[in-house]
N, C-alpha and C. Protein backbone atom coordinates (compact mmCIF):
# COMPACT_ATOMS: atom_id res chain seq x y z
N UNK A 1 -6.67 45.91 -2.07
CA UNK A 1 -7.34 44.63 -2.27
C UNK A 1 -6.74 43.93 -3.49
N UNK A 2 -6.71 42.62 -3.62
CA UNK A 2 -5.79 41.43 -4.31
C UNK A 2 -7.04 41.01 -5.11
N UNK A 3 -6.91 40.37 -5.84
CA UNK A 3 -7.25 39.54 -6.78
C UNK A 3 -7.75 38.09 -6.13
N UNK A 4 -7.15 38.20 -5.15
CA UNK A 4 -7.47 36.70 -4.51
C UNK A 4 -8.40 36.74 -3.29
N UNK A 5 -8.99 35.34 -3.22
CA UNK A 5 -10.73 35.04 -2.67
C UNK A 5 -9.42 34.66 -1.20
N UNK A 6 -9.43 35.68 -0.41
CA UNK A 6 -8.86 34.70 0.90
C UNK A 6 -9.66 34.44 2.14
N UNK A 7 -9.69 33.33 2.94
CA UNK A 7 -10.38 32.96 3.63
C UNK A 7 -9.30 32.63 4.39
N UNK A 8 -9.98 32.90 6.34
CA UNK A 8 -9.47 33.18 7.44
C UNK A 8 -10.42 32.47 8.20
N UNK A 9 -9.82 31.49 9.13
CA UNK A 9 -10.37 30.99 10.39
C UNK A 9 -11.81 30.57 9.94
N UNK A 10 -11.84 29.84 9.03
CA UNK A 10 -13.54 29.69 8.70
C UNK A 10 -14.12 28.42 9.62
N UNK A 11 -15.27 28.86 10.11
CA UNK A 11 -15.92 27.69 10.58
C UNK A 11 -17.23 27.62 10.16
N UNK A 12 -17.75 26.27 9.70
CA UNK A 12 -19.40 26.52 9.98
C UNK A 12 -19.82 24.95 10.23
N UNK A 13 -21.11 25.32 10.81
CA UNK A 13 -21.69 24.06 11.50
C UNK A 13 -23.20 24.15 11.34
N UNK A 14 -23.63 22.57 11.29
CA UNK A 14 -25.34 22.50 11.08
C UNK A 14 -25.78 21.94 12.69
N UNK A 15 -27.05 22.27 12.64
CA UNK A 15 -27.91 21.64 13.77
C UNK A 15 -28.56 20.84 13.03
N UNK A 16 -28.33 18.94 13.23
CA UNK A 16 -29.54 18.22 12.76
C UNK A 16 -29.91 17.24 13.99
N UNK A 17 -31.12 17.58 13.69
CA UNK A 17 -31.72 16.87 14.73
C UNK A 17 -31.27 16.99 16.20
N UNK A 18 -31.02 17.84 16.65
CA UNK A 18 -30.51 18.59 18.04
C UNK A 18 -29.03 18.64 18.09
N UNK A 19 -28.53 18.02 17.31
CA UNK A 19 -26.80 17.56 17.34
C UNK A 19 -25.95 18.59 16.20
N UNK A 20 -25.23 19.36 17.12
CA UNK A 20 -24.48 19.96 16.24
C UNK A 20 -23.26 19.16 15.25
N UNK A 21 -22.89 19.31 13.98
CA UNK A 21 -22.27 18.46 13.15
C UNK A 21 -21.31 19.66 12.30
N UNK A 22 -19.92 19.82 12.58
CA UNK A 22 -19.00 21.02 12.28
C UNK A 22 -18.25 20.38 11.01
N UNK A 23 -18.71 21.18 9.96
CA UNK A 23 -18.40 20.74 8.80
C UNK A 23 -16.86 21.08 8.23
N UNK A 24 -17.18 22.75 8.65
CA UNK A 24 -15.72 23.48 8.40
C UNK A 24 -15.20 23.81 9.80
N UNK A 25 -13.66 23.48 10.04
CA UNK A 25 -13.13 24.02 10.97
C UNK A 25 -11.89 24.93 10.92
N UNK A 26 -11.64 25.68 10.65
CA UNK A 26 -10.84 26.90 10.72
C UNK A 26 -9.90 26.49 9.41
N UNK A 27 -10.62 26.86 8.56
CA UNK A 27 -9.77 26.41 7.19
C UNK A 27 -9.64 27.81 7.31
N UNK A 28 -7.73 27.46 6.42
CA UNK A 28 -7.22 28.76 5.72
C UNK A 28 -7.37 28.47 4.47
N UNK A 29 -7.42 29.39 3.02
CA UNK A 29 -7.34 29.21 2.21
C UNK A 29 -7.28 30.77 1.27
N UNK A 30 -6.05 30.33 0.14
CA UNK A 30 -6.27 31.42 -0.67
C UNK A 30 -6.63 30.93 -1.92
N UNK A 31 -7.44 32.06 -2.52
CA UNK A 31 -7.06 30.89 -4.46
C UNK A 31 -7.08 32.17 -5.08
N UNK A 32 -6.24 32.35 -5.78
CA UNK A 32 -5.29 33.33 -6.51
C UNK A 32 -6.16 33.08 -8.01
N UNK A 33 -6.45 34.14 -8.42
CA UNK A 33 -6.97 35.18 -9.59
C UNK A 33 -6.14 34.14 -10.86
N UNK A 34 -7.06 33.80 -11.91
CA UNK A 34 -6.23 33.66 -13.13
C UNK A 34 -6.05 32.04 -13.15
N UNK A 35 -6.61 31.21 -12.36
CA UNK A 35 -5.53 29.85 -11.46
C UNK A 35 -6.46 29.40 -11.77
N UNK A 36 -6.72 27.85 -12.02
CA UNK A 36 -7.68 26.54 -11.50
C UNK A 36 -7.51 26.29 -10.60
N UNK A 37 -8.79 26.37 -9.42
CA UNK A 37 -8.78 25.52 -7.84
C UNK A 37 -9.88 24.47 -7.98
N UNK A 38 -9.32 23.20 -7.89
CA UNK A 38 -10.44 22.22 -7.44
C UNK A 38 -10.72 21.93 -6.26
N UNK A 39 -11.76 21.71 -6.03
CA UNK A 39 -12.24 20.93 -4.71
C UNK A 39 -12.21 19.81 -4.78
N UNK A 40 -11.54 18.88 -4.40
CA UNK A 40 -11.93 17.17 -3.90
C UNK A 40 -12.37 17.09 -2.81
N UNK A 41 -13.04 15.81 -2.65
CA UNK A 41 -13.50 15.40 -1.38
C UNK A 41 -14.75 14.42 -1.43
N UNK A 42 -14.61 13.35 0.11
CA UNK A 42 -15.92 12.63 -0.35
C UNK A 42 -17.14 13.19 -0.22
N UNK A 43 -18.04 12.94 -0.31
CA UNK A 43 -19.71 13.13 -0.13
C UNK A 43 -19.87 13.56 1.16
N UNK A 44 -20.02 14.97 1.62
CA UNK A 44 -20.42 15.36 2.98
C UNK A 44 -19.42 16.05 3.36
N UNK A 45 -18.55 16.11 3.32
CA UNK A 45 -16.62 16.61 3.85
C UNK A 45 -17.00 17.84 3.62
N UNK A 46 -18.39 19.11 2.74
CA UNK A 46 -18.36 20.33 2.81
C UNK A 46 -17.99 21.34 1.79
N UNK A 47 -17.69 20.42 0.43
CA UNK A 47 -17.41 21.37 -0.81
C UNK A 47 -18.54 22.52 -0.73
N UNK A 48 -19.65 21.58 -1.27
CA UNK A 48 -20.65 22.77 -1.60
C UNK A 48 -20.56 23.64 -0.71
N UNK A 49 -20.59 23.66 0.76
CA UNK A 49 -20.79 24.25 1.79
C UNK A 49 -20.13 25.75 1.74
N UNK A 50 -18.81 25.53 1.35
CA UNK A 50 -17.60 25.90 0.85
C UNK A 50 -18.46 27.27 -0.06
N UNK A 51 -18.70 26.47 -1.19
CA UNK A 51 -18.96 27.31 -2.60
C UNK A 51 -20.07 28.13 -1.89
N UNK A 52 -20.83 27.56 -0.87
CA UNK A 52 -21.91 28.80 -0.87
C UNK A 52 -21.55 29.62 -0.02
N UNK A 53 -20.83 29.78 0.58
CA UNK A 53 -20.25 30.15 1.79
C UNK A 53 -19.60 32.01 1.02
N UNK A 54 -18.46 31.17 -0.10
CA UNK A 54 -17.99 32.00 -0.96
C UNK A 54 -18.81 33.33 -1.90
N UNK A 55 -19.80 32.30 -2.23
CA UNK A 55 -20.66 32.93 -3.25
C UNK A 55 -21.85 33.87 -2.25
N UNK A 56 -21.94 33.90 -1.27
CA UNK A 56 -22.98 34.75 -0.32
C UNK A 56 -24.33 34.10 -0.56
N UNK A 57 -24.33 32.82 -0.48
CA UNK A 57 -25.49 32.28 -0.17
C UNK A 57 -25.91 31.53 1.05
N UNK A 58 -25.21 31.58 1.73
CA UNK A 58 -25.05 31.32 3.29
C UNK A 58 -23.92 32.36 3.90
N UNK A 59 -24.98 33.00 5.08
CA UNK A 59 -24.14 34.14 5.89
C UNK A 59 -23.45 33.44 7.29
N UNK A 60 -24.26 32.78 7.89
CA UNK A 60 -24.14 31.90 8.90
C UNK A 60 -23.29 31.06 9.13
N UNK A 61 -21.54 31.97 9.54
CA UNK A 61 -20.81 31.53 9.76
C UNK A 61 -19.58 32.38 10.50
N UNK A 62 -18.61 31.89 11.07
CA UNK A 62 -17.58 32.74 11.63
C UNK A 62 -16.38 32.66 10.97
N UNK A 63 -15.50 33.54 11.00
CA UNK A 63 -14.06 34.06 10.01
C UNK A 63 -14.75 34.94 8.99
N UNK A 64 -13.19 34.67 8.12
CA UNK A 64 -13.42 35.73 7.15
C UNK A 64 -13.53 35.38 6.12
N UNK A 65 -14.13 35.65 4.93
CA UNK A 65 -14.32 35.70 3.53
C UNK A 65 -14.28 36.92 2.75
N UNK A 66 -12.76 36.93 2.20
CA UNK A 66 -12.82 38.55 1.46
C UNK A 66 -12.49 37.80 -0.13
N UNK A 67 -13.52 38.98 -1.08
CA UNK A 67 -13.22 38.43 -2.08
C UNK A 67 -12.91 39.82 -2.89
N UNK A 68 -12.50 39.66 -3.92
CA UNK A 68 -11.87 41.01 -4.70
C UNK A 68 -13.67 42.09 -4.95
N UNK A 69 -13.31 43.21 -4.95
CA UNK A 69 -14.58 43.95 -5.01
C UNK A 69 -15.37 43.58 -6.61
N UNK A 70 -14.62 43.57 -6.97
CA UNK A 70 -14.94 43.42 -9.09
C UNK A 70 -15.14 41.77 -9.20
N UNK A 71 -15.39 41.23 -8.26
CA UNK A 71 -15.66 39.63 -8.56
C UNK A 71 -17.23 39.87 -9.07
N UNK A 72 -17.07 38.70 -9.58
CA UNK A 72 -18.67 38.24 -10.40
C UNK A 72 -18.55 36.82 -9.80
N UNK A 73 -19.94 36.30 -9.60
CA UNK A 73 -19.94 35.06 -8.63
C UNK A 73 -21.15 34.37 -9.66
N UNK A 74 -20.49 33.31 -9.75
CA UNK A 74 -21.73 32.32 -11.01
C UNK A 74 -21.86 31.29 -10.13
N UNK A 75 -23.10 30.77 -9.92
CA UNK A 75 -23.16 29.46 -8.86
C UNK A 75 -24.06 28.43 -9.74
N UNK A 76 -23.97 27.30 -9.81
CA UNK A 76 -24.39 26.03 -10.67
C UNK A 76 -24.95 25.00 -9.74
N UNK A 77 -26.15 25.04 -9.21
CA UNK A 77 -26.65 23.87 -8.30
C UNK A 77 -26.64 22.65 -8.70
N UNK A 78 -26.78 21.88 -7.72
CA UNK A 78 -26.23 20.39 -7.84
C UNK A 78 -27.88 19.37 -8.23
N UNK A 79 -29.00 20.32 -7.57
CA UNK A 79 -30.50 19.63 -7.92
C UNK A 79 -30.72 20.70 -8.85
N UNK A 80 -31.43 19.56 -9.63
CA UNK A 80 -32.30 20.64 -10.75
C UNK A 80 -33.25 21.29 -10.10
N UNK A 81 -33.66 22.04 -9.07
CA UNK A 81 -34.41 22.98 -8.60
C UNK A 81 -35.32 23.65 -9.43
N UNK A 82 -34.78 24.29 -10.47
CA UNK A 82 -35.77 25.55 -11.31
C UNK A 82 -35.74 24.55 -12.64
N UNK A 83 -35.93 23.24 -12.83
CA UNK A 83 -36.46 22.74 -14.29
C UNK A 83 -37.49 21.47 -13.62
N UNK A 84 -37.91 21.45 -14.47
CA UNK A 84 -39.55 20.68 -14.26
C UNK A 84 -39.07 19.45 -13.91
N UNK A 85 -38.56 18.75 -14.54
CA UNK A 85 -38.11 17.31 -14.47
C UNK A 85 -37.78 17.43 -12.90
């Protein structure tokens, strides 16, 4: 096992409102240990989707996601969820 988060054939998709809407479609991707990877993209295109996907907060999906065994996964939400405001 590598150092690097690689991802294989990824797909994932929502049901809204009866209509399926395929966010990811068979992205490849590696991002190599040690490196800055940004995500760009507009509003909806699936970053976050991405990050949770990575981070094991959504299982509900097909391909692969291998990440190094000794990873530590820090995730930073986008709503303030857990503060009062």
């Amino acid at each position: 096992m590598t150092d690097t988060i690689e991802i294989r054939s990824l797909c994932k998709s929502f049901t809204v409102e009866g209509r399926e809407h395929l966010v990811l479609h068979n992205l490849n991707l590696s991002v190599p240990a040690n490196e800055i990877t940004v995500l760009l993209g507009k509003s909806g295109c699936g970053k976050t989707t991405l990050l949770r996907l990575i981070g094991g907060l959504d299982k509900a999906y097909s391909g692969t996601i291998s990440t190094p065994q000794k990873a530590k996964t820090a995730f930073v939400f986008q709503e303030a969820r857990l503060m009062p405001w």
